[in-house]
Protein backbone atom coordinates (compact mmCIF):
# COMPACT_ATOMS: atom_id res chain seq x y z
CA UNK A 1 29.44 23.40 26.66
CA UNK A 2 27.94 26.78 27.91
CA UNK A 3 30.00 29.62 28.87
CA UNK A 4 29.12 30.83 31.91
CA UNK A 5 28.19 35.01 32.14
CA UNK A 6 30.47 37.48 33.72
CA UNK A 7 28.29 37.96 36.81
CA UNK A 8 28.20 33.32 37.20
CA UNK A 9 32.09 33.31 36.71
CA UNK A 10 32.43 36.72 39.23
CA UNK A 11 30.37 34.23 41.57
CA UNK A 12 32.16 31.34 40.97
CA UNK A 13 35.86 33.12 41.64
CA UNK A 14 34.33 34.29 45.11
CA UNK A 15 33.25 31.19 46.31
CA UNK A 16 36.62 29.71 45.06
CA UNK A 17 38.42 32.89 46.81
CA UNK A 18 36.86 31.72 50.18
CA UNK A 19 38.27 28.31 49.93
CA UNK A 20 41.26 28.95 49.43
CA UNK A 21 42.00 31.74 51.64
CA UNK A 22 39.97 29.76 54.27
CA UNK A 23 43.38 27.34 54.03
CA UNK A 24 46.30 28.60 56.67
CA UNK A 25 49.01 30.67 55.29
CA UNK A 26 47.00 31.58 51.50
CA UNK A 27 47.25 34.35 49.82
CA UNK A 28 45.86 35.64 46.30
CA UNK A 29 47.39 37.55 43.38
CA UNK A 30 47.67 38.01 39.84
CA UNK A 31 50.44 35.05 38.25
CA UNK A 32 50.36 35.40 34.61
CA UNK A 33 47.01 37.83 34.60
CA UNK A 34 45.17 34.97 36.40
CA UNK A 35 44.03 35.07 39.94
CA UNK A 36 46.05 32.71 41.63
CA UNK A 37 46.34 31.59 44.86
CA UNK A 38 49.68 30.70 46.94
CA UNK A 39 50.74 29.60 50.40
CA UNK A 40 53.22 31.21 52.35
CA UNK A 41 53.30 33.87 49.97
CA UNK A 42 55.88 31.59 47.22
CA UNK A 43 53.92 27.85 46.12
CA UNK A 44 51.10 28.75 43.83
CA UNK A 45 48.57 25.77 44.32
CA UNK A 46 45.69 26.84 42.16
CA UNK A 47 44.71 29.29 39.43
CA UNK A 48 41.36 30.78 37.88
CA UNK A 49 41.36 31.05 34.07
CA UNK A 50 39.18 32.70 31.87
CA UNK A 51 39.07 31.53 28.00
CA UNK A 52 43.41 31.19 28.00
CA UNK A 53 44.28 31.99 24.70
CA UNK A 54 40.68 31.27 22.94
CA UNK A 55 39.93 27.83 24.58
CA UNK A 56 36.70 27.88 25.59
CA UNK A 57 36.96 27.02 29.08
CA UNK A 58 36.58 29.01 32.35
CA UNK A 59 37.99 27.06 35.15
CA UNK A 60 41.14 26.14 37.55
CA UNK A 61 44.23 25.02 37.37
CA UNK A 62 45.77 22.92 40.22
CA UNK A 63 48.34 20.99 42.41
CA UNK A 64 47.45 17.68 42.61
CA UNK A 65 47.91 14.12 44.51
CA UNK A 66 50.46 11.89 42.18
CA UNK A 67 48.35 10.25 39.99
CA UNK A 68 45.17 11.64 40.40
CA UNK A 69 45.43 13.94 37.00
CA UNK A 70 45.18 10.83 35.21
CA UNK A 71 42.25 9.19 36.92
CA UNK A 72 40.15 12.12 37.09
CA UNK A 73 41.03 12.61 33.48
CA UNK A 74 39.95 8.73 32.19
CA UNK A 75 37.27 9.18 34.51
CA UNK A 76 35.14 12.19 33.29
CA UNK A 77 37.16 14.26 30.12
CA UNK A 78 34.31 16.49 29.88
CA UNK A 79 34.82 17.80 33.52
CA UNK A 80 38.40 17.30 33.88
CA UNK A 81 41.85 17.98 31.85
CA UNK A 82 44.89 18.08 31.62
CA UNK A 83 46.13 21.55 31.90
CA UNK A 84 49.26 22.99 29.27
CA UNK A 85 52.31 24.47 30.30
CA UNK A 86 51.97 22.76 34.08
CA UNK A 87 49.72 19.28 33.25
CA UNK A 88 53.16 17.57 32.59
CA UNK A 89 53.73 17.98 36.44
CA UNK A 90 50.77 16.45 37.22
CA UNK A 91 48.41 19.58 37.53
CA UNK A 92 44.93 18.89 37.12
CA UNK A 93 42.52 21.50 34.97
CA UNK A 94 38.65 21.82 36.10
CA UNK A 95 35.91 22.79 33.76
CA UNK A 96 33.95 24.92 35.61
CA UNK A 97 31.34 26.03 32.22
CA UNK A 98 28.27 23.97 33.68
CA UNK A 99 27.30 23.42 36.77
CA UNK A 100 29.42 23.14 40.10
CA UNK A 101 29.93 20.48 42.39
CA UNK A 102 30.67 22.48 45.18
CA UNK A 103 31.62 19.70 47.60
CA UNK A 104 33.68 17.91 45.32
CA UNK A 105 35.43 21.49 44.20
CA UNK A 106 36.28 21.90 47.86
CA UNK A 107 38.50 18.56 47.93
CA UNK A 108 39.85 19.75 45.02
CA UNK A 109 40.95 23.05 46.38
CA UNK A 110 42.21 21.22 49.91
CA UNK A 111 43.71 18.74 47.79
CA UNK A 112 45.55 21.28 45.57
CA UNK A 113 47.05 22.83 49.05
CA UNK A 114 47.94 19.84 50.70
CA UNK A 115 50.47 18.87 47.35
CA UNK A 116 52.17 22.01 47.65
CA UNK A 117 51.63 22.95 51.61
CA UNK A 118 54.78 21.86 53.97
CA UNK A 119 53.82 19.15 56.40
CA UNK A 120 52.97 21.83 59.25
CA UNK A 121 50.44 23.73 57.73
CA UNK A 122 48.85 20.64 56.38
CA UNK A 123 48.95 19.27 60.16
CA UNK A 124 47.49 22.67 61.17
CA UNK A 125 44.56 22.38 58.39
CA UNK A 126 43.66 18.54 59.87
CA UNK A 127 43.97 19.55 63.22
CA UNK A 128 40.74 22.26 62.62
């Protein structure tokens, strides 16, 4: 699997940037010297790493719907993962090496906010 240049992954984290601060009540910072993105300041939801410790993989991390880890997962292992330290709660990982689905990446992220989002802001986000 290729590994994408500095300038394609500085590309990628933008586009990712906008969809997730596109959600209500995101915000971005560093969380473990990964951009990683939060709402109301305190749930992380998603982070962006870069080759953690050696593995090869530039992607995201993320919240997601009970049960979907492991479907995604069975369904395509060379796109999906499960993530370490946070995959036994259910987190899903992304490969994001090859190309993007950009569409799908967006439910993803939306997906990712809704697990973590408190029914309001999630009401909020439909109601757009």
């Amino acid at each position: 699997m290729a590994y994408p240049t500095p300038e394609a992954r500085g590309k990628i984290l933008e586009r990712l940037r906008a969809l997730c601060l596109a959600l209500p009540e995101t915000s971005e910072r560093p969380s473990h010297g990964a951009p990683s993105f939060f709402v109301l300041g305190k749930k992380c939801f998603l982070m962006v790493l870069d080759d953690h410790h050696g593995d090869g993989i530039f992607g995201i991390w993320c919240a997601a719907p009970a049960g979907n880890q492991e479907l995604l997962v069975q369904a395509d292992p060379e796109r999906f993962f499960r993530p370490p330290y946070v995959g036994h709660r259910g987190w899903l990982g992304v490969r994001l090496n090859d190309v993007v689905d950009w569409e799908e990446l967006a439910g993803i992220v939306e997906d990712a906010f809704c697990t973590v989002a408190p029914k309001r802001l999630i009401e909020t986000r439909l109601d757009d």
